[in-house]
N, C-alpha and C. Protein backbone atom coordinates (compact mmCIF):
# COMPACT_ATOMS: atom_id res chain seq x y z
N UNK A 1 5.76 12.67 14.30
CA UNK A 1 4.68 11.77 14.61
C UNK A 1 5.11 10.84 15.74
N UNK A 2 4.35 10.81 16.59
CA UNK A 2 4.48 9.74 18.23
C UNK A 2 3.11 8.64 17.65
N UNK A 3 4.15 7.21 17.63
CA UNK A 3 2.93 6.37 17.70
C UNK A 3 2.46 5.85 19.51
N UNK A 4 1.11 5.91 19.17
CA UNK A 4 0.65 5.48 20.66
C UNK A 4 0.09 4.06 20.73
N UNK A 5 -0.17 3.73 19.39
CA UNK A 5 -0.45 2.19 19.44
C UNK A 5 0.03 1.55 18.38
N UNK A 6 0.53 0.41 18.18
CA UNK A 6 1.27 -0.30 16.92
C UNK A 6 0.25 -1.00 16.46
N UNK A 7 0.53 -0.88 15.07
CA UNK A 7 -0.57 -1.53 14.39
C UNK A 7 -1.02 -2.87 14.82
N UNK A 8 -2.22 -3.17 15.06
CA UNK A 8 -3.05 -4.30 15.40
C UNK A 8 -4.05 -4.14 14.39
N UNK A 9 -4.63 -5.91 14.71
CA UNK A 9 -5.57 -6.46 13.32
C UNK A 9 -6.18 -6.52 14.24
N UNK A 10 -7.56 -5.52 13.26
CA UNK A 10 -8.79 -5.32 14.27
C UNK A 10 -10.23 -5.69 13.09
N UNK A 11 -11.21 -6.28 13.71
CA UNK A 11 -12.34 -6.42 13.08
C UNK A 11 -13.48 -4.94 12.46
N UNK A 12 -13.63 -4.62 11.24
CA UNK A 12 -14.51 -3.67 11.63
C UNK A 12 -16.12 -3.76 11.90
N UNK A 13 -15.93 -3.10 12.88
CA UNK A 13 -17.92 -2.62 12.64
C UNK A 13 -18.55 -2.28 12.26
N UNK A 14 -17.72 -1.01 11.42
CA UNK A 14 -18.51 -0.70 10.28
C UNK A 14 -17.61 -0.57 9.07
N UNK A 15 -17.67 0.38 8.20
CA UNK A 15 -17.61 0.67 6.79
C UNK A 15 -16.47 1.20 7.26
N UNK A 16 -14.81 1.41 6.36
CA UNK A 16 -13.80 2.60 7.18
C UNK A 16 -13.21 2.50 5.69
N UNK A 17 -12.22 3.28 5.29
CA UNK A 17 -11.18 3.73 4.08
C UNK A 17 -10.24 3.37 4.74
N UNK A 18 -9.44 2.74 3.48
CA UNK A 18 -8.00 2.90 3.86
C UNK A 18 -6.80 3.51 3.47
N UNK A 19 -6.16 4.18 4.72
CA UNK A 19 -5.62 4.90 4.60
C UNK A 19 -4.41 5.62 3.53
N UNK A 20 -4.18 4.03 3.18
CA UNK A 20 -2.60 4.42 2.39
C UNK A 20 -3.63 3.95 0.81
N UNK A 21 -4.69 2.74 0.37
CA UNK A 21 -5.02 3.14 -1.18
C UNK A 21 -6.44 3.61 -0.97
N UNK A 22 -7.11 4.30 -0.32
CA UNK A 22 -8.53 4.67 0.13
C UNK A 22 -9.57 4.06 -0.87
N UNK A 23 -9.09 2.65 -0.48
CA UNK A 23 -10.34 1.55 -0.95
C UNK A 23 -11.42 1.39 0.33
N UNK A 24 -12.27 0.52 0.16
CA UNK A 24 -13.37 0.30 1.40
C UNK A 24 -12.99 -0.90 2.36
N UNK A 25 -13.30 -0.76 3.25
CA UNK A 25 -12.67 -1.73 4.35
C UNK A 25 -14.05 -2.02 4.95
N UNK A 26 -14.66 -3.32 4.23
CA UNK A 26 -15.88 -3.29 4.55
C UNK A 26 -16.35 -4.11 6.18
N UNK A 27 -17.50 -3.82 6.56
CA UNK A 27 -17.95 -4.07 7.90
C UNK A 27 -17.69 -5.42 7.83
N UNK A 28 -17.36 -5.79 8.99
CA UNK A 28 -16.82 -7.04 9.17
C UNK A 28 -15.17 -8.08 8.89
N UNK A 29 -15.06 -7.13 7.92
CA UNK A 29 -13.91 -7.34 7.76
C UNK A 29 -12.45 -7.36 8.59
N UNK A 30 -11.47 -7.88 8.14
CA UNK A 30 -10.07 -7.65 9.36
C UNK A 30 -8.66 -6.20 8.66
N UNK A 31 -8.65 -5.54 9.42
CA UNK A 31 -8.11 -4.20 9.08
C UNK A 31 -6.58 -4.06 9.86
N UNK A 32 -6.16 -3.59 9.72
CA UNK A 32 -5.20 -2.92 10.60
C UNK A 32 -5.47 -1.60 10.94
N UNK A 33 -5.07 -1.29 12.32
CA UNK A 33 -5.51 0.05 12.81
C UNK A 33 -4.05 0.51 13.85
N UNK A 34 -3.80 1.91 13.91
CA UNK A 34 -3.09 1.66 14.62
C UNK A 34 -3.14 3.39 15.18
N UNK A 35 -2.57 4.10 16.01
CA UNK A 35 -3.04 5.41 16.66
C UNK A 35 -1.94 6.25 16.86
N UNK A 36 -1.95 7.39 16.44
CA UNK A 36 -0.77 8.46 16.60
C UNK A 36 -0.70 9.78 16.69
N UNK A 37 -0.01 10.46 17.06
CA UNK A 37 -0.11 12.20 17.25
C UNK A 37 0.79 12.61 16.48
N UNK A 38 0.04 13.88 15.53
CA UNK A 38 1.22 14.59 14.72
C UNK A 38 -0.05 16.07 14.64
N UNK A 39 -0.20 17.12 15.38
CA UNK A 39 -0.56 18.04 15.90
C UNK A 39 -2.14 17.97 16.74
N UNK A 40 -2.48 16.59 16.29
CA UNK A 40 -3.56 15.65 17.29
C UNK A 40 -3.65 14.13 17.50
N UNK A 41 -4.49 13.68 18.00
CA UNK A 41 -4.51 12.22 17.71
C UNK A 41 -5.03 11.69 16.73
N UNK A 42 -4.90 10.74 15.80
CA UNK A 42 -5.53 10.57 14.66
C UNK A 42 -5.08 8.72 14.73
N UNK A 43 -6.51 7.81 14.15
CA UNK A 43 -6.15 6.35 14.10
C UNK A 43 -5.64 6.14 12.52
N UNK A 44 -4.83 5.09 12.47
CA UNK A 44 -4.79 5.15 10.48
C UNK A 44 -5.03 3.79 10.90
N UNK A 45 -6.12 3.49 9.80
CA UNK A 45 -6.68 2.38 8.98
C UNK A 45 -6.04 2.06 7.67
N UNK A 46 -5.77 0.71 7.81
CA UNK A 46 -5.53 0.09 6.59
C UNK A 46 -5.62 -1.98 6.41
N UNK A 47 -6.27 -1.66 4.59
CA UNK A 47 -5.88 -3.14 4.50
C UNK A 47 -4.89 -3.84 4.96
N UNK A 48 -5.19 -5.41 5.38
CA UNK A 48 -4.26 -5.97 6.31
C UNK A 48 -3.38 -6.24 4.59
N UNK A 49 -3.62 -6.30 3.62
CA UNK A 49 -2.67 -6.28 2.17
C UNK A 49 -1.88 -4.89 2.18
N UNK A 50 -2.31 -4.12 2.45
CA UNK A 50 -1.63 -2.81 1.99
C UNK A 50 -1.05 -2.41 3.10
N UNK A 51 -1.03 -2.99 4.26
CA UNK A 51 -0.15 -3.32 5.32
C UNK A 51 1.56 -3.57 5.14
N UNK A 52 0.35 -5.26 4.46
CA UNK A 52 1.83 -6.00 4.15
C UNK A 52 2.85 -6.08 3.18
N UNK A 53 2.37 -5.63 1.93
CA UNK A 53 2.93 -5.05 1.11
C UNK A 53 3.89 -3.45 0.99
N UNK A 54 3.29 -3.18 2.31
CA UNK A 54 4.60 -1.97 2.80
C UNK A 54 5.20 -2.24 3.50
N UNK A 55 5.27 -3.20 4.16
CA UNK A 55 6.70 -3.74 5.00
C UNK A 55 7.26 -4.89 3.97
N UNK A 56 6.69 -5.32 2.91
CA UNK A 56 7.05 -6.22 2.04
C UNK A 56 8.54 -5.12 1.26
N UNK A 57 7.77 -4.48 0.45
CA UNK A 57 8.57 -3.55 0.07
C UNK A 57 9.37 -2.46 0.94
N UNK A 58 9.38 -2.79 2.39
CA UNK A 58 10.39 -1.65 2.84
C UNK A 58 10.00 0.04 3.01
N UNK A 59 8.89 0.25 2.74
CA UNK A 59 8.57 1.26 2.79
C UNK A 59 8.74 2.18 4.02
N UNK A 60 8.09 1.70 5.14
CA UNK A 60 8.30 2.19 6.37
C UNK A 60 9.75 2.77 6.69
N UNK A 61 10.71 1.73 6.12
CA UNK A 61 12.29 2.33 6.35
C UNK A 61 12.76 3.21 5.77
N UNK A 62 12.21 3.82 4.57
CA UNK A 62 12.20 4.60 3.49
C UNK A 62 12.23 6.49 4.34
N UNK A 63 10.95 6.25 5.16
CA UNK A 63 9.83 7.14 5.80
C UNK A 63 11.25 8.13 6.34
N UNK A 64 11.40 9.42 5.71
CA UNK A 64 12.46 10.43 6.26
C UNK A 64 11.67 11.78 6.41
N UNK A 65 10.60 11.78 6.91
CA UNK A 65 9.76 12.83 7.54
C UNK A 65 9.06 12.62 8.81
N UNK A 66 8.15 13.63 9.17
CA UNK A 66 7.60 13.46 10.77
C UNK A 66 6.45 12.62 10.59
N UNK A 67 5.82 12.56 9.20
CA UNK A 67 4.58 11.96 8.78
C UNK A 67 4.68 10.76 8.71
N UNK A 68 5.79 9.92 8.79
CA UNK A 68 5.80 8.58 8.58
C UNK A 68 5.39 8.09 7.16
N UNK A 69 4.82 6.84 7.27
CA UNK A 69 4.24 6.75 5.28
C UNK A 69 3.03 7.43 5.23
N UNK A 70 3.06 8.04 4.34
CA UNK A 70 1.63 8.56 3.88
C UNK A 70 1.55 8.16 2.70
N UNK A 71 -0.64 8.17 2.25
CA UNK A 71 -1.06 7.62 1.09
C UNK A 71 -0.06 7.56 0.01
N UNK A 72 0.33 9.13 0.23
CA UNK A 72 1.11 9.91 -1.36
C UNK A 72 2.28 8.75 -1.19
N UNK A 73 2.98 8.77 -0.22
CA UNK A 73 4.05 7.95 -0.66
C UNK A 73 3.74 6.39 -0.91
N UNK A 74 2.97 5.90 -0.28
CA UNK A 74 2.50 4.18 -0.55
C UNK A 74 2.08 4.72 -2.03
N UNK A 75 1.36 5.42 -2.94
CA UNK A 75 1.26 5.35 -3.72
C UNK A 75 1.99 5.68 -4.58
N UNK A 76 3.12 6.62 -4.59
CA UNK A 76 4.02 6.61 -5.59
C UNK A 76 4.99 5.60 -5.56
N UNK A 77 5.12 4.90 -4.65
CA UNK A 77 5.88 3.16 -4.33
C UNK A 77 5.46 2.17 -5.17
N UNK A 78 3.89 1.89 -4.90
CA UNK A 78 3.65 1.16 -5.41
C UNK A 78 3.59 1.18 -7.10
N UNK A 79 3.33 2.57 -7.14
CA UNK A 79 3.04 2.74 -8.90
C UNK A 79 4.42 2.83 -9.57
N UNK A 80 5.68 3.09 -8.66
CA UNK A 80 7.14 2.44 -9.21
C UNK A 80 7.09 0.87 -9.34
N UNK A 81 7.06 0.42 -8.49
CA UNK A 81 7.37 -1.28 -8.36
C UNK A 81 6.46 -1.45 -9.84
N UNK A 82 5.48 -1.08 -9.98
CA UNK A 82 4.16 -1.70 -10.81
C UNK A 82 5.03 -1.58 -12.06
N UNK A 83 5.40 -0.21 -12.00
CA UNK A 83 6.21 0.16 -13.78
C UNK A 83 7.35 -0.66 -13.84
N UNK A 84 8.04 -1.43 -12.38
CA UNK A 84 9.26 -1.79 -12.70
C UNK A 84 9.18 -3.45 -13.06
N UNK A 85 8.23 -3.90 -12.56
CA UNK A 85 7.16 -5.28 -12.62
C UNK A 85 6.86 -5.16 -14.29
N UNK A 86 6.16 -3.93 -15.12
CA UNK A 86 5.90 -4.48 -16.39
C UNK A 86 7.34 -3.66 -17.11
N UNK A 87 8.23 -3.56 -16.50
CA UNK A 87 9.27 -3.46 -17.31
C UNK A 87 10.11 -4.48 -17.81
N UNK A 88 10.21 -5.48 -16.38
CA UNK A 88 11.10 -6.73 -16.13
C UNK A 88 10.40 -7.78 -16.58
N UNK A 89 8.47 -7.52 -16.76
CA UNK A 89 8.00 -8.58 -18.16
C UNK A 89 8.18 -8.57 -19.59
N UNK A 90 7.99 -7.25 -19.72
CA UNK A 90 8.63 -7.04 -21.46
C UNK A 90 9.33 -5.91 -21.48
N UNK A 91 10.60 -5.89 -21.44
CA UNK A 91 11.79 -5.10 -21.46
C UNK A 91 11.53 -4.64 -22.89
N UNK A 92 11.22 -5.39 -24.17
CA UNK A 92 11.21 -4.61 -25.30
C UNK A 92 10.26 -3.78 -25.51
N UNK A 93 9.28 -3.85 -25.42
CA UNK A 93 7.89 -3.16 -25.93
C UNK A 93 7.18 -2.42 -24.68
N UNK A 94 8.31 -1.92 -23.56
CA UNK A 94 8.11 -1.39 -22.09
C UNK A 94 7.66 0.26 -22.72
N UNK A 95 9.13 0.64 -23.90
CA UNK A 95 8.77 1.77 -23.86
C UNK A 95 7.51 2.26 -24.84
N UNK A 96 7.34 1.66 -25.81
CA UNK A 96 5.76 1.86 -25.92
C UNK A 96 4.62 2.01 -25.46
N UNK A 97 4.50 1.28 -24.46
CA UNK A 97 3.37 0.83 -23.55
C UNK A 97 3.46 2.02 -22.58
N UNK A 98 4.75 2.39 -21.69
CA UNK A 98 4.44 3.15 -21.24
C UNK A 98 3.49 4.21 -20.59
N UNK A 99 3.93 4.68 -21.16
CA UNK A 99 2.46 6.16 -21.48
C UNK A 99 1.35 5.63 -20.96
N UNK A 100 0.38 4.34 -21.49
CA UNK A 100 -0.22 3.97 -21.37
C UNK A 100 -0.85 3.32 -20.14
N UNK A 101 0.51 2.63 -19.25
CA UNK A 101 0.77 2.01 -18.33
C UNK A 101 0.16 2.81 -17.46
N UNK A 102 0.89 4.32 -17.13
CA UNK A 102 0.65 5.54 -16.47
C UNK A 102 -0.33 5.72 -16.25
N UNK A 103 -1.16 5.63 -17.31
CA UNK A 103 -2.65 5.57 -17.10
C UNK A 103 -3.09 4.33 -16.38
N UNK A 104 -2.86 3.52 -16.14
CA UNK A 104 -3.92 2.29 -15.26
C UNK A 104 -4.11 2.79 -14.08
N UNK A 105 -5.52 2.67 -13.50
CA UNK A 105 -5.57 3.02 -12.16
C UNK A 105 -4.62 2.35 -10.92
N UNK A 106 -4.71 3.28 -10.06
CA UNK A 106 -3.83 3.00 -9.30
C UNK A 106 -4.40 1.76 -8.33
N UNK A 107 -5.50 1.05 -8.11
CA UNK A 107 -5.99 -0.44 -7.51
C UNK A 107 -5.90 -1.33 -8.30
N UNK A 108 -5.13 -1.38 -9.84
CA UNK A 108 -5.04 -2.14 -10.75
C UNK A 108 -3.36 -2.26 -10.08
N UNK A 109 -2.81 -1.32 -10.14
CA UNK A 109 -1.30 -1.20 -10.35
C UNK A 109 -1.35 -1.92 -8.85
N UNK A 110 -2.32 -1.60 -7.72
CA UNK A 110 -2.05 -2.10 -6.47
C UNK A 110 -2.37 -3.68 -6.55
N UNK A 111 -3.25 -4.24 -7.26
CA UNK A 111 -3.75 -5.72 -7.30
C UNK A 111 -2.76 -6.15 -7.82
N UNK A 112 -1.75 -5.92 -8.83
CA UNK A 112 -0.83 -6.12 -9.73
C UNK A 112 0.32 -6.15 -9.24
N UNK A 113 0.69 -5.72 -8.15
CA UNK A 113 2.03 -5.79 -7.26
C UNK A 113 1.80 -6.60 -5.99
N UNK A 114 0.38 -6.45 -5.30
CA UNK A 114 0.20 -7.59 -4.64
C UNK A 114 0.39 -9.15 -4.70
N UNK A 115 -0.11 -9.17 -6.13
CA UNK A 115 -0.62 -10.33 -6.41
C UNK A 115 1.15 -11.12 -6.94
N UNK A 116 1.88 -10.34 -7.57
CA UNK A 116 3.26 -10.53 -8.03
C UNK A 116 4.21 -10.96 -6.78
N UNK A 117 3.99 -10.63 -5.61
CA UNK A 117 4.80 -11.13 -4.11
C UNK A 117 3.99 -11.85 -3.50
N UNK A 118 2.74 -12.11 -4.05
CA UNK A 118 2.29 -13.57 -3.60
C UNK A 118 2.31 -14.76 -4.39
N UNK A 119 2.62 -14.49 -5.31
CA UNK A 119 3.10 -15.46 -6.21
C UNK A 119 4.74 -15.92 -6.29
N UNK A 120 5.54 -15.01 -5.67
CA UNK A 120 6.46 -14.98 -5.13
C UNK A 120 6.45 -15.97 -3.82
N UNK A 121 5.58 -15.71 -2.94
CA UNK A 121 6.27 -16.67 -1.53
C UNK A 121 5.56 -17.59 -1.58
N UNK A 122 4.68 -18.26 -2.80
CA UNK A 122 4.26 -19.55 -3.07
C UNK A 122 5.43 -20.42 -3.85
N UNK A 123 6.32 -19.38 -4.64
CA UNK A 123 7.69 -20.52 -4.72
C UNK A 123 8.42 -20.44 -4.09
N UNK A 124 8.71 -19.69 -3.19
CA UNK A 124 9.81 -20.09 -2.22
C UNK A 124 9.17 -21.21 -1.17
């Protein structure tokens, strides 16, 4: 993958998905966009959160393919951190829950790790 433009925060005009949790990125809103070739040109859209929460977590440095991050991987990231977040709240009753955990959707598990590193750089 050749990037041709680095991500910039762009307004939308209309309605767009995003790329890495394909939630709605509604009109008007502020997005990140950014432009690249990997057997064409293609733009990736994404929340300016699901942005930052992958350079929060390091993800990008992670990236050991031509694809760079993709959905699949922002999402199996985030749905680690999420399990490792309600592990490090209740270490005892983790493995019960489990199973269960697995099941939460994955914009729960994403609101849920967001919201945990912003609560984070309000105490520091």
């Amino acid at each position: 993958m050749i990037t041709l433009q680095n991500s910039t925060k762009t307004k939308a005009v209309k309605d767009h998905e995003c790329n890495f949790c394909g939630g709605r990125i509604p009109k008007g809103h502020h997005y990140m966009r950014s432009s690249h070739i990997l057997d064409t040109v293609y733009t990736w859209k994404a929340h300016e959160e699901c942005e930052e929460i992958a350079i929060r977590l390091k993800m990008y440095d992670n990236c050991d393919n031509d694809y760079g991050l993709t959905e699949e991987d922002f999402t199996e990231e985030i749905t680690s951190e999420y399990m490792d977040l309600m592990h490090k709240m209740n270490p005892h009753v983790f493995p019960v829950f489990k199973p269960h955990l697995e099941m939460v959707q994955f914009r729960y598990k994403l609101g849920a790790v967001i919201r945990h590193y912003k609560q984070l750089d309000k105490k520091e």
